[in-house]
C-alpha atoms as a PDB file:
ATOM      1  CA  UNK A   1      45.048 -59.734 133.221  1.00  0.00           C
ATOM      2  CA  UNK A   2      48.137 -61.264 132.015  1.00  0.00           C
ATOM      3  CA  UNK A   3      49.032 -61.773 128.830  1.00  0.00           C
ATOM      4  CA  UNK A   4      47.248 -63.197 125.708  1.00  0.00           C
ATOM      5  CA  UNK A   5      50.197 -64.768 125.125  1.00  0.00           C
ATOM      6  CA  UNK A   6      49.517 -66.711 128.481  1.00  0.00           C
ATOM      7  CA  UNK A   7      46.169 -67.028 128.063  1.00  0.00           C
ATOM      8  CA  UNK A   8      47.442 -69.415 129.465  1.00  0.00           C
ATOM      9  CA  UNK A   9      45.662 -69.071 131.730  1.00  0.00           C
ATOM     10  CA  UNK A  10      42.660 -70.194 130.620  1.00  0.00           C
ATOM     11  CA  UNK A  11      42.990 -73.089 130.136  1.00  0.00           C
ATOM     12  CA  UNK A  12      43.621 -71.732 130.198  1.00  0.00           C
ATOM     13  CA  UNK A  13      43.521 -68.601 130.071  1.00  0.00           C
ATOM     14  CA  UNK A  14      46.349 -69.645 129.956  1.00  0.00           C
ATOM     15  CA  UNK A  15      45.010 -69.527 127.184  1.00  0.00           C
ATOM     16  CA  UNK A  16      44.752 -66.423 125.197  1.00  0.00           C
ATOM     17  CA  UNK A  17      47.359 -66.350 123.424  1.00  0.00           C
ATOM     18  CA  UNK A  18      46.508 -69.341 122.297  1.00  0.00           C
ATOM     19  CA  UNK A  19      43.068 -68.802 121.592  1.00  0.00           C
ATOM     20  CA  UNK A  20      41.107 -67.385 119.052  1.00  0.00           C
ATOM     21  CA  UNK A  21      38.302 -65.258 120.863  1.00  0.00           C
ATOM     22  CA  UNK A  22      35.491 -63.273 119.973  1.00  0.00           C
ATOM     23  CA  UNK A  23      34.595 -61.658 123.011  1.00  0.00           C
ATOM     24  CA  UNK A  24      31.383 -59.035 123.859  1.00  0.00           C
ATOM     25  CA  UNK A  25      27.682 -58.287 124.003  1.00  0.00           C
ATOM     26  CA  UNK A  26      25.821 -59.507 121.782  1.00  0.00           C
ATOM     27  CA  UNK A  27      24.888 -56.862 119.266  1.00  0.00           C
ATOM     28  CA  UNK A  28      21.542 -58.577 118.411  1.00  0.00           C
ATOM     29  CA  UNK A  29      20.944 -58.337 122.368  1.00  0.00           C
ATOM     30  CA  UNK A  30      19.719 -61.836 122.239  1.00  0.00           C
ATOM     31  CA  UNK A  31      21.263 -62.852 125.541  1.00  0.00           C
ATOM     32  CA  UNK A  32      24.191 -61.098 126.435  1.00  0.00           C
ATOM     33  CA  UNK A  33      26.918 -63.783 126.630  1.00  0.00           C
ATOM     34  CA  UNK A  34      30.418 -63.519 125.913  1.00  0.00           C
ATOM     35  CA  UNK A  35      31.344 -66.338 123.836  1.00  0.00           C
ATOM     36  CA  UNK A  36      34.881 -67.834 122.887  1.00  0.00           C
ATOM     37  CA  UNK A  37      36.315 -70.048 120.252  1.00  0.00           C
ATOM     38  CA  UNK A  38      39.566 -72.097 121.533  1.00  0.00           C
ATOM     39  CA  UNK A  39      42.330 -72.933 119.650  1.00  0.00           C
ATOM     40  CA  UNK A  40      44.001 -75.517 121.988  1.00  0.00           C
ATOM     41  CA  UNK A  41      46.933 -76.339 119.528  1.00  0.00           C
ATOM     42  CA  UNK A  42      48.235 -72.669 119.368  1.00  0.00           C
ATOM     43  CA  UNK A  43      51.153 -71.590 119.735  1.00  0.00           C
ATOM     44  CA  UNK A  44      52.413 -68.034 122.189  1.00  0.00           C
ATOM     45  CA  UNK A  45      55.101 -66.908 120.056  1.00  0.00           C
ATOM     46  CA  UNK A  46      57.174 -63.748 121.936  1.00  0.00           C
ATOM     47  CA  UNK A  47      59.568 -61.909 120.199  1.00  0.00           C
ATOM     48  CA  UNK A  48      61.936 -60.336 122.542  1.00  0.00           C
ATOM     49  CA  UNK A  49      65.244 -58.435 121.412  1.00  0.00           C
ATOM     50  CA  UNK A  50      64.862 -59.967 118.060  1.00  0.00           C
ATOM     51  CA  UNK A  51      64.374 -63.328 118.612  1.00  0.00           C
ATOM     52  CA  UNK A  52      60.821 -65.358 118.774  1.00  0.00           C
ATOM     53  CA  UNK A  53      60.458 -67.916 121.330  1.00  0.00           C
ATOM     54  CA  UNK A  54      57.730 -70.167 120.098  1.00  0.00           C
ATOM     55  CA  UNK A  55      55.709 -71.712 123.336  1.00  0.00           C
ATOM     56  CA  UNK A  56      52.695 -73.668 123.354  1.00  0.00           C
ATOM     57  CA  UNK A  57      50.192 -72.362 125.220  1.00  0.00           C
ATOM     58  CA  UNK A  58      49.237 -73.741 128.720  1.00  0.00           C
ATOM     59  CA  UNK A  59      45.700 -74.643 127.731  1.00  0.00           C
ATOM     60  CA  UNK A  60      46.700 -77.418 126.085  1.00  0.00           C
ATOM     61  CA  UNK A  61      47.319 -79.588 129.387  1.00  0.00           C
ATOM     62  CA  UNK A  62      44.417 -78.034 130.672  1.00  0.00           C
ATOM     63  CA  UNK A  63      42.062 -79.221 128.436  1.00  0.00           C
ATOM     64  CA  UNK A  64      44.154 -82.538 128.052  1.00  0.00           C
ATOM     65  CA  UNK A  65      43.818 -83.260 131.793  1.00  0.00           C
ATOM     66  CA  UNK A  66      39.764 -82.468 131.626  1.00  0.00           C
ATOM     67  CA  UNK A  67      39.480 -84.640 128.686  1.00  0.00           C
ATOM     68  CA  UNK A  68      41.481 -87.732 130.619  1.00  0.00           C
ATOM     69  CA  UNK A  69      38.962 -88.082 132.765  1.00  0.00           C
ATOM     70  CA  UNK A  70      41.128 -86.646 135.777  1.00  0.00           C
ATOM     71  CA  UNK A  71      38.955 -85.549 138.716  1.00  0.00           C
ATOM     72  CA  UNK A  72      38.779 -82.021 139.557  1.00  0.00           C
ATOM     73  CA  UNK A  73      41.953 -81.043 142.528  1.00  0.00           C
ATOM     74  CA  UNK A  74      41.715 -77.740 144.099  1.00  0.00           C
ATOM     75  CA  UNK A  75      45.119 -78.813 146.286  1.00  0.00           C
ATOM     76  CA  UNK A  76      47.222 -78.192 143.030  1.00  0.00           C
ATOM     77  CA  UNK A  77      46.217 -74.943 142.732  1.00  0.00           C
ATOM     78  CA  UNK A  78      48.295 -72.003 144.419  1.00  0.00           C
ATOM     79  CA  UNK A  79      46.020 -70.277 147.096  1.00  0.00           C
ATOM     80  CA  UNK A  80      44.370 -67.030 145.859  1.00  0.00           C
ATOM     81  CA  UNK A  81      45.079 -65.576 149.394  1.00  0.00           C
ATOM     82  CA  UNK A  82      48.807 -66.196 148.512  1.00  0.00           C
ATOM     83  CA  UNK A  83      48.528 -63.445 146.063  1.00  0.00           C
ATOM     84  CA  UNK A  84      49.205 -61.017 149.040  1.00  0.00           C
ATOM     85  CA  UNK A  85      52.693 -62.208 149.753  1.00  0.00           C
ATOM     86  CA  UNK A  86      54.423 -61.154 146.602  1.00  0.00           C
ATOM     87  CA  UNK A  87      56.102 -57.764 146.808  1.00  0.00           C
ATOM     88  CA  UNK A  88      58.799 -57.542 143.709  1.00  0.00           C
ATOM     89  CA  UNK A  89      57.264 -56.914 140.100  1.00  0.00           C
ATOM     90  CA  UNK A  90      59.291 -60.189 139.542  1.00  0.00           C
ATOM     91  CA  UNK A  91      57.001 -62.081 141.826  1.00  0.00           C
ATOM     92  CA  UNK A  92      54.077 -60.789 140.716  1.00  0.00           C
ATOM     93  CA  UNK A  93      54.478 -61.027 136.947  1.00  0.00           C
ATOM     94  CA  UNK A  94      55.387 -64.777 137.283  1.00  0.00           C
ATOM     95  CA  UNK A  95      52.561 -65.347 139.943  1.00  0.00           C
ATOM     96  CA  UNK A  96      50.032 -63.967 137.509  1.00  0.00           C
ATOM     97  CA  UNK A  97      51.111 -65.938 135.105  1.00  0.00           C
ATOM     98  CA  UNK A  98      50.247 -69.131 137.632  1.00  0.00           C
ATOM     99  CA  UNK A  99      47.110 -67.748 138.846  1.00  0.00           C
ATOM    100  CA  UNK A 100      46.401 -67.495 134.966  1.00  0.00           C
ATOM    101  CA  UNK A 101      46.687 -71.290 134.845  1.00  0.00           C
ATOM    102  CA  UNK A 102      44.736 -71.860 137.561  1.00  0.00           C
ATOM    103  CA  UNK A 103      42.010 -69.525 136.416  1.00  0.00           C
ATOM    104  CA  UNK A 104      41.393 -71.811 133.436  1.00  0.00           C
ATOM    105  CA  UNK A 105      41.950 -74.848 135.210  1.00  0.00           C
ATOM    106  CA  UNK A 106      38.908 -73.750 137.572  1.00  0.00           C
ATOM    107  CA  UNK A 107      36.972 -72.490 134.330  1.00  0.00           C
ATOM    108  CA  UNK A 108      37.590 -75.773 132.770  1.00  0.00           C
ATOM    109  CA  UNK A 109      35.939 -77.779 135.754  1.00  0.00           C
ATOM    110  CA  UNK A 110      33.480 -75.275 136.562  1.00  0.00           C
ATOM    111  CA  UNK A 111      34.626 -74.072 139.887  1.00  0.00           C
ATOM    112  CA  UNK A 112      32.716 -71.150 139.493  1.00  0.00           C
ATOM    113  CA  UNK A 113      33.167 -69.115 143.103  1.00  0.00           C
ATOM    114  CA  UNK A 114      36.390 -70.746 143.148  1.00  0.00           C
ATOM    115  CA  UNK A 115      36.827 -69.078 139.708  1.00  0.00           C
ATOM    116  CA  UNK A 116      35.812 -65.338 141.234  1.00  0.00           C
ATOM    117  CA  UNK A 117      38.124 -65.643 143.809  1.00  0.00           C
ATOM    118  CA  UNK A 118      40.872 -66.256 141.574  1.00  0.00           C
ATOM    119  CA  UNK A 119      40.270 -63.558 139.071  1.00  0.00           C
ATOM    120  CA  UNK A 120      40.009 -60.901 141.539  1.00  0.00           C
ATOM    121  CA  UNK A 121      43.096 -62.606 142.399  1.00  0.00           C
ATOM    122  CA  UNK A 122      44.897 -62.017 139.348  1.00  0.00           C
ATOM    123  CA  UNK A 123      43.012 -58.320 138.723  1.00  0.00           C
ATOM    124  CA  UNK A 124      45.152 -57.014 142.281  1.00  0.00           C
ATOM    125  CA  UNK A 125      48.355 -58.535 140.525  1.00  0.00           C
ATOM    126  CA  UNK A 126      47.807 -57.049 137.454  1.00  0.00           C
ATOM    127  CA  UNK A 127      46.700 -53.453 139.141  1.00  0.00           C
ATOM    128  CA  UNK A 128      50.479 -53.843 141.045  1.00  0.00           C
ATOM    129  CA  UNK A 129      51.991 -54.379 137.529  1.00  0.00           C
ATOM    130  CA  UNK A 130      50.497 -51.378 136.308  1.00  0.00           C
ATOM    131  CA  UNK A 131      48.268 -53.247 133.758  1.00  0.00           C
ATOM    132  CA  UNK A 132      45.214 -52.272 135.304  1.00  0.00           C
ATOM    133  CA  UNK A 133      44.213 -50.353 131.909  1.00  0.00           C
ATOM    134  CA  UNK A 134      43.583 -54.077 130.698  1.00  0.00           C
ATOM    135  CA  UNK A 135      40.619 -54.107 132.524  1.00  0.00           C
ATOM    136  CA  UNK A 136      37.235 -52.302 131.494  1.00  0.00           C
ATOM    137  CA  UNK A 137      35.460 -51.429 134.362  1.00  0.00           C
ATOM    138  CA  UNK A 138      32.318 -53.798 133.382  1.00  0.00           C
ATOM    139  CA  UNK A 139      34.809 -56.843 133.015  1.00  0.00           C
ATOM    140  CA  UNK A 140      34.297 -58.039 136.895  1.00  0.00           C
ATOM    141  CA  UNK A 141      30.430 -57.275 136.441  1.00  0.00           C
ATOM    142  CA  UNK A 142      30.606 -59.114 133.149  1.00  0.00           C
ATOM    143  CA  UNK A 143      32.223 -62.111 134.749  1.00  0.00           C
ATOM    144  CA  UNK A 144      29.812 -62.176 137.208  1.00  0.00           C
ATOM    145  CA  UNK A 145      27.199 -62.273 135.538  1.00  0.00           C
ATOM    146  CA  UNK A 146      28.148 -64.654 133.312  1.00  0.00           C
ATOM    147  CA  UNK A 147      29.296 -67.362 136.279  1.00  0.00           C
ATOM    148  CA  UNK A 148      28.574 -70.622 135.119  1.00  0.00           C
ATOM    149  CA  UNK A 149      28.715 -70.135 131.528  1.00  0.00           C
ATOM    150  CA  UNK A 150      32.298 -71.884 130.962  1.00  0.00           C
ATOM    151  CA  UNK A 151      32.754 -70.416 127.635  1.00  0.00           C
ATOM    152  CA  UNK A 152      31.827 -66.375 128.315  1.00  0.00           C
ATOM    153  CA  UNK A 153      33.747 -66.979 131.423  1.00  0.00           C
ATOM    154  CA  UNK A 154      36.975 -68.431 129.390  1.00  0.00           C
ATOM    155  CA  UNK A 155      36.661 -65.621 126.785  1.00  0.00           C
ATOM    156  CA  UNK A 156      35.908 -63.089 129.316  1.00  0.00           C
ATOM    157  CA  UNK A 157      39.770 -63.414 130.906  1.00  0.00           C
ATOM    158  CA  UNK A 158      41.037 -64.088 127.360  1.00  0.00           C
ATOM    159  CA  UNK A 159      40.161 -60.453 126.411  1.00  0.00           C
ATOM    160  CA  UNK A 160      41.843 -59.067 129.712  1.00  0.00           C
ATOM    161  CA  UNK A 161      45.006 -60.686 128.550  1.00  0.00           C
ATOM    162  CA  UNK A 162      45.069 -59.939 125.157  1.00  0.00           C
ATOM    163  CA  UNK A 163      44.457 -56.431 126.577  1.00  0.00           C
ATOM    164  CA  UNK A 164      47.018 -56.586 128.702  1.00  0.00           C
ATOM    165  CA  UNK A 165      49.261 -58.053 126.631  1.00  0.00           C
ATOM    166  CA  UNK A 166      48.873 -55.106 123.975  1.00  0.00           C
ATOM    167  CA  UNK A 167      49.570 -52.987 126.789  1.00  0.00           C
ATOM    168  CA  UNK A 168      52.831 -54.374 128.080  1.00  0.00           C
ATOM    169  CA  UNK A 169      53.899 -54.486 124.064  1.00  0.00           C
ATOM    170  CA  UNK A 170      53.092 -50.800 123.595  1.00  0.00           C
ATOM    171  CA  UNK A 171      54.932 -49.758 126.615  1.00  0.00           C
ATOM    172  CA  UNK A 172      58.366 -52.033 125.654  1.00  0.00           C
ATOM    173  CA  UNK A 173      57.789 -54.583 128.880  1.00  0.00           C
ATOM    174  CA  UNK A 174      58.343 -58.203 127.988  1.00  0.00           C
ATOM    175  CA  UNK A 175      60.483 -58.729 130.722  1.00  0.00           C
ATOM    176  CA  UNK A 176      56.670 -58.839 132.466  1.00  0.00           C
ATOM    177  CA  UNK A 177      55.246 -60.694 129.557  1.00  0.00           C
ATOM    178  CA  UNK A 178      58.449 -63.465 129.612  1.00  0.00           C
ATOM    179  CA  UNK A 179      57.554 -63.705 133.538  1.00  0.00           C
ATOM    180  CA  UNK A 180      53.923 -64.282 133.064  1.00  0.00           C
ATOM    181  CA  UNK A 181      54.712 -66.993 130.188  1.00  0.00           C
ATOM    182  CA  UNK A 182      57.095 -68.832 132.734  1.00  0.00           C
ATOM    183  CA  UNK A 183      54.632 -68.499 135.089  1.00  0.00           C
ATOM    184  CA  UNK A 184      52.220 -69.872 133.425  1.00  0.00           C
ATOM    185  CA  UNK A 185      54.279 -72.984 131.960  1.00  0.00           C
ATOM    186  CA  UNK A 186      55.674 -73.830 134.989  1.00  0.00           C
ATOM    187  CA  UNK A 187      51.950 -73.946 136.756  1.00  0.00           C
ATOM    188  CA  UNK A 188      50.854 -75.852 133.627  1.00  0.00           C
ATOM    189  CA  UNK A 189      53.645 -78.685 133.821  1.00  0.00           C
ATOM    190  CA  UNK A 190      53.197 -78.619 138.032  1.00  0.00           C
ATOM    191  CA  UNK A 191      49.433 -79.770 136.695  1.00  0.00           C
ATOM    192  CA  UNK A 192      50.902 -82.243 134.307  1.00  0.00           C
ATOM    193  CA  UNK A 193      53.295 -83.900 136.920  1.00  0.00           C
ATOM    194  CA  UNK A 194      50.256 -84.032 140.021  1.00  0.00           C
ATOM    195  CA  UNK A 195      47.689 -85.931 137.435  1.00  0.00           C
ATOM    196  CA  UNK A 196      49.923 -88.076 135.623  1.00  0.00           C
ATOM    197  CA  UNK A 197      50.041 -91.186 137.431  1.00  0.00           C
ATOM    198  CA  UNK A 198      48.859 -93.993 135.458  1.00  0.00           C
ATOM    199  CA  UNK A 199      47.472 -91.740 132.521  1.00  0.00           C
ATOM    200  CA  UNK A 200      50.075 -92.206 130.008  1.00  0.00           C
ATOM    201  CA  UNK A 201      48.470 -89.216 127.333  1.00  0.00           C
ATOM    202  CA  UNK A 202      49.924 -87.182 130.391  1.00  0.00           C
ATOM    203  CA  UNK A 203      53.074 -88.574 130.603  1.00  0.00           C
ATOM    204  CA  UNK A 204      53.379 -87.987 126.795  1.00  0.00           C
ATOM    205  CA  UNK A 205      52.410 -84.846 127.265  1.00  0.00           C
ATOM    206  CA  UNK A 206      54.911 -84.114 129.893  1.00  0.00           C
ATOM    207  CA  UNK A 207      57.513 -85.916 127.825  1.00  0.00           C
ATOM    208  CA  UNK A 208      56.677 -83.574 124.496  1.00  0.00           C
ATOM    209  CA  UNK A 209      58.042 -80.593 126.677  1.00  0.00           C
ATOM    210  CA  UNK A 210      61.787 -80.658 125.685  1.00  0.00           C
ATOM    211  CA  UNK A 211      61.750 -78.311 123.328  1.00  0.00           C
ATOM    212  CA  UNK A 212      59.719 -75.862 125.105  1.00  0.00           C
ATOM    213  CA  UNK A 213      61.637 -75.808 127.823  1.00  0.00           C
ATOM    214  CA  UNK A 214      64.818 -74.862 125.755  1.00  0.00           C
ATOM    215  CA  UNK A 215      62.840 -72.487 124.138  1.00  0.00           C
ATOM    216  CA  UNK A 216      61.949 -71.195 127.909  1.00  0.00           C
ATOM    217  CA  UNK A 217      65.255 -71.573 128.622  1.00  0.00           C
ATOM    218  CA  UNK A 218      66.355 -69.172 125.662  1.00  0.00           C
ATOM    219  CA  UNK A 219      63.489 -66.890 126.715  1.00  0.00           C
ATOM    220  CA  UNK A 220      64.767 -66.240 130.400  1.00  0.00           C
ATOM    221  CA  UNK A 221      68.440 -65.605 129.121  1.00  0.00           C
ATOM    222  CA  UNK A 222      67.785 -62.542 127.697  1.00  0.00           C
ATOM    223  CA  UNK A 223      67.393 -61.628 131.449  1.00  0.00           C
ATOM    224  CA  UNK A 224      70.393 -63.173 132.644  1.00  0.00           C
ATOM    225  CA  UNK A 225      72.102 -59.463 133.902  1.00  0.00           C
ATOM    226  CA  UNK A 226      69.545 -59.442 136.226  1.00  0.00           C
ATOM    227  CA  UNK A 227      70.030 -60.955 140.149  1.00  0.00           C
ATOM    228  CA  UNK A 228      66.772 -61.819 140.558  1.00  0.00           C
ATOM    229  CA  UNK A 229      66.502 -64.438 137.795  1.00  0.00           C
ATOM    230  CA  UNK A 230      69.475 -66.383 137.931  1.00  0.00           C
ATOM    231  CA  UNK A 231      67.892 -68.877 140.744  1.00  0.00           C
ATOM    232  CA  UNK A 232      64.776 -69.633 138.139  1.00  0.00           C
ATOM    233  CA  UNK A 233      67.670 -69.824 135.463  1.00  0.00           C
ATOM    234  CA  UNK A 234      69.824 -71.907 136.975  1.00  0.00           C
ATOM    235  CA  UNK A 235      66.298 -74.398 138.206  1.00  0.00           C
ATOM    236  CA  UNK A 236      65.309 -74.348 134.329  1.00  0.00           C
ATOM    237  CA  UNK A 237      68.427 -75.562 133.064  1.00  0.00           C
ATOM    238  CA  UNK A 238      68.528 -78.248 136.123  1.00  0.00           C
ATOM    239  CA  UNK A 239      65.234 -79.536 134.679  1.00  0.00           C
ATOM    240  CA  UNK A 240      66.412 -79.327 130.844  1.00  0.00           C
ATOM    241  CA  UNK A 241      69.173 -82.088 131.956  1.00  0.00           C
ATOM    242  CA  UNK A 242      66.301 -84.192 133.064  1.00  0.00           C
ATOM    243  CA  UNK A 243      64.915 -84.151 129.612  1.00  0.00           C
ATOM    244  CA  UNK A 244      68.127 -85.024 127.399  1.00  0.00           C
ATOM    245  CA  UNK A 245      67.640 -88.849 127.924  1.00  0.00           C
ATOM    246  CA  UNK A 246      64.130 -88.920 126.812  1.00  0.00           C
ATOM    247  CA  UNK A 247      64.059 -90.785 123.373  1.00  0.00           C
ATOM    248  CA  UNK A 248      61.852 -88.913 120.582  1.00  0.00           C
ATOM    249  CA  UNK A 249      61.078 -91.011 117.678  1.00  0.00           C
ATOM    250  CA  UNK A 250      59.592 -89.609 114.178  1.00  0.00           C
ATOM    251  CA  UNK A 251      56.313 -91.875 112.983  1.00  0.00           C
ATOM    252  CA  UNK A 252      55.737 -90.922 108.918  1.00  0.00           C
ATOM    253  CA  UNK A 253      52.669 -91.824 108.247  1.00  0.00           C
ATOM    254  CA  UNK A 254      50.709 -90.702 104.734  1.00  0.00           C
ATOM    255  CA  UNK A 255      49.048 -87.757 104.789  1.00  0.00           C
ATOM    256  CA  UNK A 256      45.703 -87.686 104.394  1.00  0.00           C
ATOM    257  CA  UNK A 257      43.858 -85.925 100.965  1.00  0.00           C
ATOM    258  CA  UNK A 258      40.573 -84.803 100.950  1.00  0.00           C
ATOM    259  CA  UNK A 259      39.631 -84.411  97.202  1.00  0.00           C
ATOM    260  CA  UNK A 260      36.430 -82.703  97.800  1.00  0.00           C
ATOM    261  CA  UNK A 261      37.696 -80.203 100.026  1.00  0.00           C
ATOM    262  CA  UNK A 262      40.870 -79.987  98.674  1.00  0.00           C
ATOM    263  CA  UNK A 263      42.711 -80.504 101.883  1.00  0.00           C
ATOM    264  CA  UNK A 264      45.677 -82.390 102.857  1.00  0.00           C
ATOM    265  CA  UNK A 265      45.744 -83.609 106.409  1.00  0.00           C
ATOM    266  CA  UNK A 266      49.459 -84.246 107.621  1.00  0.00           C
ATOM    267  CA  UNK A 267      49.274 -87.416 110.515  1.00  0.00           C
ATOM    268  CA  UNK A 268      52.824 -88.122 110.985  1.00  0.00           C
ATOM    269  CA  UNK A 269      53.686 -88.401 114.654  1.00  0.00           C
ATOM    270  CA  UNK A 270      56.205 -87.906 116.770  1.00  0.00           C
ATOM    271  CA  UNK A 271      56.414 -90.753 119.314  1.00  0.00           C
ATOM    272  CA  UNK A 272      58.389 -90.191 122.864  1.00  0.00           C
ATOM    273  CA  UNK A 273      59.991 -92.261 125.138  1.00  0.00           C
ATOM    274  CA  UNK A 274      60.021 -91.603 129.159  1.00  0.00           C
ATOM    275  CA  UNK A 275      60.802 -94.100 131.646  1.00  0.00           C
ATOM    276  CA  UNK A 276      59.243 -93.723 135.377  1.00  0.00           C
ATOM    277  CA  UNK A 277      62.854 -92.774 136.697  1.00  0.00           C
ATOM    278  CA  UNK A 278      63.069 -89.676 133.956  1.00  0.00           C
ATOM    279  CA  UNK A 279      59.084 -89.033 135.509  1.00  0.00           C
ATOM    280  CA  UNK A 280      59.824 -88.893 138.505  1.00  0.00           C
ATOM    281  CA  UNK A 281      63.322 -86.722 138.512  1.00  0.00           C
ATOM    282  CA  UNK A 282      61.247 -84.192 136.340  1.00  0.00           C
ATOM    283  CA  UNK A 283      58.428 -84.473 138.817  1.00  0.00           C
ATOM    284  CA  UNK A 284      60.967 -83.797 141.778  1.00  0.00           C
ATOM    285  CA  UNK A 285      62.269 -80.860 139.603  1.00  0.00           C
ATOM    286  CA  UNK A 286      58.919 -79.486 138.981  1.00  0.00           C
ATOM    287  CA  UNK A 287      57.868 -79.585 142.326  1.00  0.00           C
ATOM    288  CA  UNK A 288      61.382 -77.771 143.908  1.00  0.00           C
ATOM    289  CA  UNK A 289      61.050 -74.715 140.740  1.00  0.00           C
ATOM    290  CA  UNK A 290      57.344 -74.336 141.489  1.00  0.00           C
ATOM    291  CA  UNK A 291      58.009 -73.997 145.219  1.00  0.00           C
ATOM    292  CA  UNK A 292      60.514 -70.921 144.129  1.00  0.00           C
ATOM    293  CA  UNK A 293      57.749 -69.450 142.550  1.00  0.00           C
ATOM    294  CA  UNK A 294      55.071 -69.901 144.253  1.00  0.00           C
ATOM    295  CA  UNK A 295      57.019 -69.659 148.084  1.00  0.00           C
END
């Protein structure tokens, strides 16, 4: 349903564009199951009148939050039933993009009804985008069927995005796919921000966002002419001040050789700096450019 790019979504689906999916029956007929493979380090890269914006996909803080040890929160989700109130292709294509997020952070935890709900959720988005052509008519049956299997169920809604995202390329719309990837980042550092307290691998994590956000930043620009986005412009940039007096630090460490396998493993680091006044002025920001998305 939304974009491979935001597989985000998964989680997050969020997630695939950042994961690496295979994704069907099985052809031996063993079982059925759709299976996935994640790449939770990946990269969405969008290329958009001739420049790539390079954006790390949202299923990174999913699956760092899980890992943490953070207890499952169905209050930082956006209601499915809020899917109703969005009228303009603008709220839609960024909403998806959040319900994408959610989607994997329900996957991820195993919410499985929860998890129905919110991809019919993002299916009736999609169908008002005129993406519904990324979904096979089996998909819903497919996801049912395969409820409580986290990984069919995660590389079930990675093949609707990477479906839909081939569809949005092919018919020039990445104003939609830009929306969706917002979306989906925004819902993704909203998670960040409501789990971070006293879990500093968050904080890190929320810290390490500067230079996504200016590449978010860059993204959105390209869209400046129109009305509609200057408010989420104008809220991005807000934020990006709140990151310029976070200190970044570059750790070299040697890299790593593997003789045998002839691989060389590169473990420098880059070490960040946040104080809990920078926290909580980018939590505050979060929270008020969230609300303008969500409503």
């Amino acid at each position: 349903m939304i974009l491979k790019r935001t597989a985000l979504l998964f989680t997050a689906v969020v997630a695939a564009a950042s994961l690496m999916v295979s994704c069907g029956p099985d052809e031996n007929g063993n079982n059925g199951d759709d299976t996935t493979k994640i790449d939770s380090n990946a990269n969405i890269n969008v290329k958009v009148r001739g420049k790539i914006f390079s954006i790390p996909s949202p299923i990174q803080t999913a699956v760092l939050i899980k890992k943490t040890g953070v207890p499952f929160d169905k209050t930082i989700l956006n209601p499915s039933d809020n899917s109703t109130n969005y009228s303009t292709k603008y709220q839609m294509a960024l909403n998806l993009g959040v319900y994408g997020c959610d989607l994997g952070y329900l996957t991820m935890y195993e919410q499985n009804g929860d998890a129905m709900q919110y991809f019919i959720a993002t299916q009736k988005l999609a169908e008002m985008l005129d993406v519904s052509d990324a979904f096979d008519k089996s998909l819903i049956s497919r996801f049912q069927a395969n409820i409580g299997k986290k990984d069919s169920m995660l590389a079930l809604v990675s093949s609707a995005y990477r479906a839909s995202d081939q569809f949005l390329q092919n018919n020039d719309r990445n104003d939609i796919s830009a929306l969706i990837i917002a979306g989906g980042w925004i819902e993704a550092l909203h998670f960040a921000c409501q789990t971070a307290k006293g879990n500093q691998d968050i904080i890190n994590r929320i810290a390490e966002q500067k230079t996504t956000l200016t590449s978010l930043v860059g993204l959105m620009e390209t869209y400046a002419g129109q009305e509609e986005y200057a408010e989420l412009i104008s809220q991005l940039k807000s934020l990006q001040a709140d990151y310029e007096g976070i200190e970044y630090k570059y750790v070299y460490e040697k890299p790593e050789t593997d003789e045998g396998k002839k691989t060389t493993t590169i473990t420098s680091r880059t070490e960040v700096k946040i104080t809990p006044e920078q926290l909580k002025a980018i939590t505050d920001k979060i929270a008020n450019l969230r609300q303008l998305v969500v409503g």
